[in-house]
Each structure stands twice: as structure tokens, then as C-alpha cells.
Protein backbone atom coordinates (compact mmCIF):
# COMPACT_ATOMS: atom_id res chain seq x y z
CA UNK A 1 100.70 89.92 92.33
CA UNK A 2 102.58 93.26 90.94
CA UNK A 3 103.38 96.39 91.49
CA UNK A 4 102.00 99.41 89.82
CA UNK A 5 104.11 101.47 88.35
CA UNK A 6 106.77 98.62 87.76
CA UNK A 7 109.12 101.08 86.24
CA UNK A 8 110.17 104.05 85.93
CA UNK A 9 112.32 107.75 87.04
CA UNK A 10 111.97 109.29 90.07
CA UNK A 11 113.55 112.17 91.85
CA UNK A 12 110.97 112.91 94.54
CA UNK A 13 108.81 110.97 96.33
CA UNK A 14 106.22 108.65 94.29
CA UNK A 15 103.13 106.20 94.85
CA UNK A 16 103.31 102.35 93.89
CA UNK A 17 100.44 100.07 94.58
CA UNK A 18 100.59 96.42 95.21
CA UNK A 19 97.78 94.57 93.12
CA UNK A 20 96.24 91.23 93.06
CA UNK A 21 94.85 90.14 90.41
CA UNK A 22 93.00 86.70 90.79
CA UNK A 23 92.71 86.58 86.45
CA UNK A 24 89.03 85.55 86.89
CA UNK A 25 88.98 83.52 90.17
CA UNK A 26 87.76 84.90 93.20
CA UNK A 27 90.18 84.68 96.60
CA UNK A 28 89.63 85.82 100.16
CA UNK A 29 93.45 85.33 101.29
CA UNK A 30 96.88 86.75 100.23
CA UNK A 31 99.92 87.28 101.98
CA UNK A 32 103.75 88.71 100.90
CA UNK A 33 106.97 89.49 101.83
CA UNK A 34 107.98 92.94 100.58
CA UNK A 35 111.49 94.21 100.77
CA UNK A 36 112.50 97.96 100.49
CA UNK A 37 115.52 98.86 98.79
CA UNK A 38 117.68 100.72 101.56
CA UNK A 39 117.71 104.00 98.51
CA UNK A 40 114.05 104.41 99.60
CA UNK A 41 112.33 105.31 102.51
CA UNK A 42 108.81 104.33 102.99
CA UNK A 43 106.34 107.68 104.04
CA UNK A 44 102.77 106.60 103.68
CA UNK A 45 101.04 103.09 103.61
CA UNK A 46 97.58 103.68 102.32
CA UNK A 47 95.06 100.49 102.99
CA UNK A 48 93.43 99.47 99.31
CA UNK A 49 90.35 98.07 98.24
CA UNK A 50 90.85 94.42 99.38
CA UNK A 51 89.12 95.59 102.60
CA UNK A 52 91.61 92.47 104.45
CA UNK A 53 91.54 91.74 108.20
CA UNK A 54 95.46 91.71 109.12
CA UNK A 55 96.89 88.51 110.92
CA UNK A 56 100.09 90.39 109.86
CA UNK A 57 99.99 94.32 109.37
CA UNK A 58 102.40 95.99 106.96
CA UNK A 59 104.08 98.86 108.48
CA UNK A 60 106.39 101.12 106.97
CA UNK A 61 109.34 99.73 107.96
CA UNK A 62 107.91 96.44 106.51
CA UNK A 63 105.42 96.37 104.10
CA UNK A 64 105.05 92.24 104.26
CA UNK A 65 101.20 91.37 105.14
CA UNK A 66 98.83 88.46 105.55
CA UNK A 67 95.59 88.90 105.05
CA UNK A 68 91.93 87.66 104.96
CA UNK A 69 88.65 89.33 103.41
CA UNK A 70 86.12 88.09 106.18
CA UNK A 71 82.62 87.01 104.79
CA UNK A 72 83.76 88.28 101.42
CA UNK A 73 86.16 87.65 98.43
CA UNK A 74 88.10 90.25 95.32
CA UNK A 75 88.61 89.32 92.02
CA UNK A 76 91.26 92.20 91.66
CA UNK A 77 92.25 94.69 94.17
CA UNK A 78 94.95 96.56 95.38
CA UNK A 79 96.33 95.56 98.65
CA UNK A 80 97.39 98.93 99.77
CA UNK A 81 99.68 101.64 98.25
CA UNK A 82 103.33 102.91 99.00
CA UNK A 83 104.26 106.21 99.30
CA UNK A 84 108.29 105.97 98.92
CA UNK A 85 111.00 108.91 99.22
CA UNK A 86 114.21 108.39 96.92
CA UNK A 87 117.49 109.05 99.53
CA UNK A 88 120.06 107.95 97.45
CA UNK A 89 120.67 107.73 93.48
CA UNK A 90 120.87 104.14 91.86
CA UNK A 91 118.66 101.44 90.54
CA UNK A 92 116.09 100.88 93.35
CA UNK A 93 114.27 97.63 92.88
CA UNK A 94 110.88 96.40 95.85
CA UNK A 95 111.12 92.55 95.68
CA UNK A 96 107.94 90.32 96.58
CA UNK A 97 108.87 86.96 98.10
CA UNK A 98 106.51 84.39 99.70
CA UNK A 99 103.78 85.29 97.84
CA UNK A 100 99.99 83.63 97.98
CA UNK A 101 96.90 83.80 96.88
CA UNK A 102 93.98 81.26 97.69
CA UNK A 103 90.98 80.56 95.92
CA UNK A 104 87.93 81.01 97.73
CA UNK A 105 86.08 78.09 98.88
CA UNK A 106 88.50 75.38 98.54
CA UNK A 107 91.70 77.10 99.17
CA UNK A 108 93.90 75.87 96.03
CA UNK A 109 96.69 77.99 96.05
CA UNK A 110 95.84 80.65 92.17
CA UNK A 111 99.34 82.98 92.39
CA UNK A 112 100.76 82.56 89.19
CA UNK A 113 103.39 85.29 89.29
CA UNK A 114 105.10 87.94 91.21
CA UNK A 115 106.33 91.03 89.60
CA UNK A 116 107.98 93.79 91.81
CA UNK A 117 109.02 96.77 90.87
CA UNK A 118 112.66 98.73 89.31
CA UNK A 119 113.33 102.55 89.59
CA UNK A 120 115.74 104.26 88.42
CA UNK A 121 116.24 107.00 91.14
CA UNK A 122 117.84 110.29 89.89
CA UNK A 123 117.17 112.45 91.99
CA UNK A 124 117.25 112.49 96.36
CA UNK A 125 113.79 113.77 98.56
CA UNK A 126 114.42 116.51 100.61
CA UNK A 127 112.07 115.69 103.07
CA UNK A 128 112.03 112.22 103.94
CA UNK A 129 110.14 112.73 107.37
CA UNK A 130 108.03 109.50 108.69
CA UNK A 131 105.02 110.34 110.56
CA UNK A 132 105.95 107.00 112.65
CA UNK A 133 108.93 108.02 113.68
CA UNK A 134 108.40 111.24 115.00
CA UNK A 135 105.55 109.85 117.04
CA UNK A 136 107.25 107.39 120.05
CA UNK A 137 105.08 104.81 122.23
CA UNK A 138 105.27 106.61 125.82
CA UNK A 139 105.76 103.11 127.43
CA UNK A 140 108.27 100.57 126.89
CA UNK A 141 106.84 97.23 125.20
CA UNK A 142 103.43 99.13 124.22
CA UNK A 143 102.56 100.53 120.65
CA UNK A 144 101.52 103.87 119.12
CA UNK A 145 99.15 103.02 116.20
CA UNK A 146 98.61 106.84 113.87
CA UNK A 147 95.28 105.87 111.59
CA UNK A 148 95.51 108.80 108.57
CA UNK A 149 91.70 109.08 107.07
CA UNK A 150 91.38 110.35 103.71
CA UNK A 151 88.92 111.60 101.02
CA UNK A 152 89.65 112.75 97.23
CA UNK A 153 93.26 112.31 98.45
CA UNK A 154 93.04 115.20 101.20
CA UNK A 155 92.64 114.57 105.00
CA UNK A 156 89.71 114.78 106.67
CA UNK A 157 89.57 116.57 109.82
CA UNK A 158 87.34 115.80 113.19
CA UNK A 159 86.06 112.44 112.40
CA UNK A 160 85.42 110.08 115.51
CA UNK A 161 87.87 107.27 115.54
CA UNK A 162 87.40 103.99 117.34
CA UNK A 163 89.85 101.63 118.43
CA UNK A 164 88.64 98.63 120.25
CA UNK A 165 90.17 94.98 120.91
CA UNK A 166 88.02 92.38 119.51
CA UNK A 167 86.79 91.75 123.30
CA UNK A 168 85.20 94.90 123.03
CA UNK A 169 87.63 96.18 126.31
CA UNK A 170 89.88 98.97 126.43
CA UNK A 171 88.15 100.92 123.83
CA UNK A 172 89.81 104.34 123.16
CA UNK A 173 88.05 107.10 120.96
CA UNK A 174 89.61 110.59 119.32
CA UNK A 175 89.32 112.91 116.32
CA UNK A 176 91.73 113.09 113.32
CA UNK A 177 93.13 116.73 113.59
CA UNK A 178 94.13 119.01 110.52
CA UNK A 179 96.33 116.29 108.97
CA UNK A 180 93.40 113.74 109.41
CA UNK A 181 95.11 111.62 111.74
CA UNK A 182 93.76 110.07 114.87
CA UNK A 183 97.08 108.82 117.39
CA UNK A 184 96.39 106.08 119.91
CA UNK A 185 99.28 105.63 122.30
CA UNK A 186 99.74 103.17 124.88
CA UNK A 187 98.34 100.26 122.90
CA UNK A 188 99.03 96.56 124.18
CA UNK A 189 100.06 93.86 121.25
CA UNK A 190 96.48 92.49 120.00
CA UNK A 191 93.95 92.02 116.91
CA UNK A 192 91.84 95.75 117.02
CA UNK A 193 88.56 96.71 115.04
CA UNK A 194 89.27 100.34 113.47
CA UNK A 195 86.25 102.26 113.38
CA UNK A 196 85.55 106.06 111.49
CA UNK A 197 82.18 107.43 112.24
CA UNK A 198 80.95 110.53 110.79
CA UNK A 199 77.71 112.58 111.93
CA UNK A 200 77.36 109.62 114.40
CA UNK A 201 77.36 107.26 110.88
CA UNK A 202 80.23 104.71 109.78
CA UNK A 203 81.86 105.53 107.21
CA UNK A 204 84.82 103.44 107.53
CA UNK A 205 86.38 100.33 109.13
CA UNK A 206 89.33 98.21 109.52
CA UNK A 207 90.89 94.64 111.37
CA UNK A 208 94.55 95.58 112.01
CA UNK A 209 97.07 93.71 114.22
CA UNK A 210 99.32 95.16 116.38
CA UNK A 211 102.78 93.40 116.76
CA UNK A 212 106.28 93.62 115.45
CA UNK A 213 109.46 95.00 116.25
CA UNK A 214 108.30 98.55 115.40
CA UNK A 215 106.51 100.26 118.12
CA UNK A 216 104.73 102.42 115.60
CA UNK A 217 102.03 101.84 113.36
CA UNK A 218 100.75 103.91 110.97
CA UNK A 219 98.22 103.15 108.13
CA UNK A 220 96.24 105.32 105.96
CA UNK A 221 92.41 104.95 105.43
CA UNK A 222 90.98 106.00 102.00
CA UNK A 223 86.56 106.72 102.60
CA UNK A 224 86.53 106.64 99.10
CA UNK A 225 87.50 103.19 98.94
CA UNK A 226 84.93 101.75 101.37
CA UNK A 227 81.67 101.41 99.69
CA UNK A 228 82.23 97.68 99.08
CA UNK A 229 84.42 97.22 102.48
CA UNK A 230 82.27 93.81 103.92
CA UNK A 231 82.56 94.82 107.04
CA UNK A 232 80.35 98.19 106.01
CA UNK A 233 77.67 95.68 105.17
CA UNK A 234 75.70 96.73 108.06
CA UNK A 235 75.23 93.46 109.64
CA UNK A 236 77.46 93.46 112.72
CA UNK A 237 76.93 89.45 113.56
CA UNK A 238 80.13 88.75 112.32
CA UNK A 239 81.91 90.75 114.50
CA UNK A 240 79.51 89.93 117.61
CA UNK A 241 80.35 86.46 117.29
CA UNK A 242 84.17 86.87 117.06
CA UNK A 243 83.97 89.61 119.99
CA UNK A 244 82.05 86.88 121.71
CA UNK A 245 85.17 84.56 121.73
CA UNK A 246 87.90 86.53 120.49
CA UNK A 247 90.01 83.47 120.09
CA UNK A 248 87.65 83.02 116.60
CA UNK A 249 89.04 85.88 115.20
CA UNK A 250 92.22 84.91 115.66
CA UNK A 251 91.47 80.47 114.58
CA UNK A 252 89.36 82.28 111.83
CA UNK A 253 92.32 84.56 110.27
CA UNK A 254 95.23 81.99 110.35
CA UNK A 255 92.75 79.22 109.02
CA UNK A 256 91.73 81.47 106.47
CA UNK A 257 95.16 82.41 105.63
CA UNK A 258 96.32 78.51 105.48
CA UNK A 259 93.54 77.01 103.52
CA UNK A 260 91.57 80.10 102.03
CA UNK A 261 88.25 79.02 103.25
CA UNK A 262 85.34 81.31 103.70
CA UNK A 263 85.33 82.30 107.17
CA UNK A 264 81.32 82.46 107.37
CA UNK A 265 81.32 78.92 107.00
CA UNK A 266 84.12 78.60 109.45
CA UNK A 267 82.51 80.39 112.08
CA UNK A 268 79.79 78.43 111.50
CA UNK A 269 81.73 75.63 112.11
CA UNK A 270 83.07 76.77 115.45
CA UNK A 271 78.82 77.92 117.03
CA UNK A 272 78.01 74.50 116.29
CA UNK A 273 81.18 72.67 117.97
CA UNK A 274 80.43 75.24 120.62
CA UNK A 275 76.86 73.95 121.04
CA UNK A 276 77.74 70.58 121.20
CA UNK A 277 80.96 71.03 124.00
């Protein structure tokens, strides 16, 4: 697990993505703890082509995650990317602690290293603006999530955007506007399905969970990057069946997390028990 660049000078803002690289063997669950430097200041989190369900989210004011690829596995992929903003001159080094990786199947434990990454920041961003915090939650205890949808890195503008809790209840639909961001406001804590639609089509699609200290959320969506997203598959039974006890979802992401098994076979697991209660 690294970051890419590891190295290297910056006086304005700059991209880093965090990779996993399972050297061969396939995995289905990863998880870090990523610590900022306070000489940076995190602007963008873009999701990457790990296509993971969140039991824990990365936000920009912490980029730590957990996360399961649901009826699928990677070999190599990049978990999401950084966009950072130098604020202060000095060495400037983003540390990953905690790290895992589990094999799929038979959840053996494959992370052999952790490499973060060291800049040397000469220079300081004049504009250091955070979407997330110049867009507040309306209600006290309730969450703002901003979902920024992408295309040969430039937004795309009036797509349909879907956010639903796994229940299927308090659904709430809107367009990404010239910036290609769609705001939900309001939001209680819970696991949410992320859905783009184009032309009435899906083009795009996300598990995120909302929690955390930080009452804003904001993650970038890249349609380039979805073409081997599982959940794009077109068969929706996974997602029935979890909707259909949402509790699965949530037994289904921390078991996958723990032991790295394939959650098919896990929700298999959980119909039959079902059947037989």
C-alpha cells in the first residue's frame, strides 16, 4: 500500500493517489489510517478504481477508510486520490498506519508494506478553499454529503443523482450543477447507495457511510473509472437482498473487513440461516 507520487516539490496544489497493490493475489478488503501533515490541506478526495463499499468513508479532514469490494475482488487499484494544497513551507510527509489487506476467499492477511509519502513544500496555495467547508449541515447532528461527478477530469453537469439508505426510504434525488456536484443536506448517520443516471441509464454508483465528527462529506466520482465498478454489473440481487434486511449490509461489510471473505458467499450464508429461523 503506497502513495503515488512518494516524492517530490510542490508549491501549489498537487494529486497523490493511494494504491494497493495485491503483487499477484487477489483481495476484496483494505482498510488505513492516513494522517495529513498540518502544512497541507486536503481539497478533493476522488473515489478510485477499487469500486469499495465504505464501512468507514474517508473525508477530507480524514482520509482513513475501510473498505470492501462486494461480489468482486482487485489485483491492483487505487483506493482513491488526494488533491492537497501546500499552506506552509517545510518537509510535509502523509503517514499510513493500520494498514490491511485480505486475500480473497480465505482472508489471510497479504499487506507486505506501507509506503507514504514526503514533499518538500516550497511554495504556499493561494487558494486553499474546501468545498466541505463552505457547505454547513442546516441541522444540528445531521450531515451534508457534496458527491462531485467527473469525466476526462472535467465536471459533468445535470446528471440525476440518487441517494438512498439501503432500506430503500428517504430517497432524495438532484442534478450536479456547473461544477458537477450534486449537495444532499439534512442527511441522518447511515450506510447510502450513490446512484448517477444519465439519459435515464446508470452510469455510476457508490456504498458510502455517513458518520464521523465532520458534518460534511464530500467525495468525487470519476465515470471514467466505472466500467468494471461490480455494482454496474447489471444484476441488482445483491443489493435487493441487502435492502431486504439492511442489517446484511452492514454484518456483510464488517465481516468482510475482519476476515476478507467473499460477501456472495456470505450472503448466501445469511438466506439460508434465514430460511431455516
Amino acid at each position: 500500500m503506497s502513495f503515488s507520487p512518494s516524492s517530490g516539490s510542490y508549491a501549489k496544489p498537487f494529486t497523490v493517489n493511494l494504491m494497493i497493490d495485491g503483487q499477484g493475489e487477489k483481495f476484496n478488503a483494505a482498510q488505513a489510517t492516513v494522517t495529513v501533515p498540518d502544512n497541507l490541506k486536503v481539497q478533493e478526495i476522488n473515489l478510485g478504481d477499487c469500486h469499495f463499499s465504505f464501512l468507514t468513508t474517508p473525508t477530507m479532514e480524514d482520509p482513513s477508510f475501510e473498505g470492501v469490494i462486494l461480489s468482486s475482488y482487485s489485483e491492483k487499484c487505487t483506493a482513491y486520490s488526494l488533491k492537497v494544497a501546500p499552506i506552509k513551507k517545510g518537509e510535509a510527509s502523509l503517514a499510513i498506519a493500520k494498514g490491511s489487506v485480505k486475500r480473497y476467499g480465505d482472508a489471510v492477511e497479504i499487506l507486505s508494506s506501507k509506503q507514504g509519502g514526503k514533499y518538500t513544500i516550497t511554495g504556499v496555495s493561494k487558494d486553499a478553499a474546501i468545498l466541505g467547508e463552505q457547505t454547513k449541515s442546516q441541522k444540528e447532528g445531521m450531515y451534508t454529503v457534496n458527491i462531485k461527478v467527473s469525466s476526462e477530469s472535467k465536471p459533468v453537469e445535470n446528471l440525476e443523482v440518487t441517494l438512498k439508505t439501503v432500506e430503500k426510504k428517504d430517497g432524495k434525488e438532484t442534478k450536479t450543477d456547473k461544477s458537477g456536484t450534486a449537495t444532499f443536506a439534512d442527511l441522518k448517520e447511515g450506510i447510502y447507495d450513490v446512484v448517477i443516471e444519465q439519459d435515464n441509464k446508470k452510469v455510476g454508483e457508490s456504498i458510502v457511510n455517513v458518520k464521523g465528527k465532520s458534518p460534511v462529506l464530500t467525495l468525487g466520482i470519476n465515470l471514467d473509472m466505472q466500467a468494471d465498478n461490480p455494482l454496474m454489473k447489471g444484476n441488482n440481487s445483491l443489493l435487493e437482498t441487502l435492502a431486504a434486511n439492511p442489517l446484511f449490509l452492514v454484518a456483510a461489510l464488517v465481516i468482510g473487513m475482519v476476515v476478507g471473505i467473499s460477501i456472495v458467499v456470505f450472503i448466501g450464508k445469511l438466506k439460508g440461516k434465514k430460511k431455516q429461523d
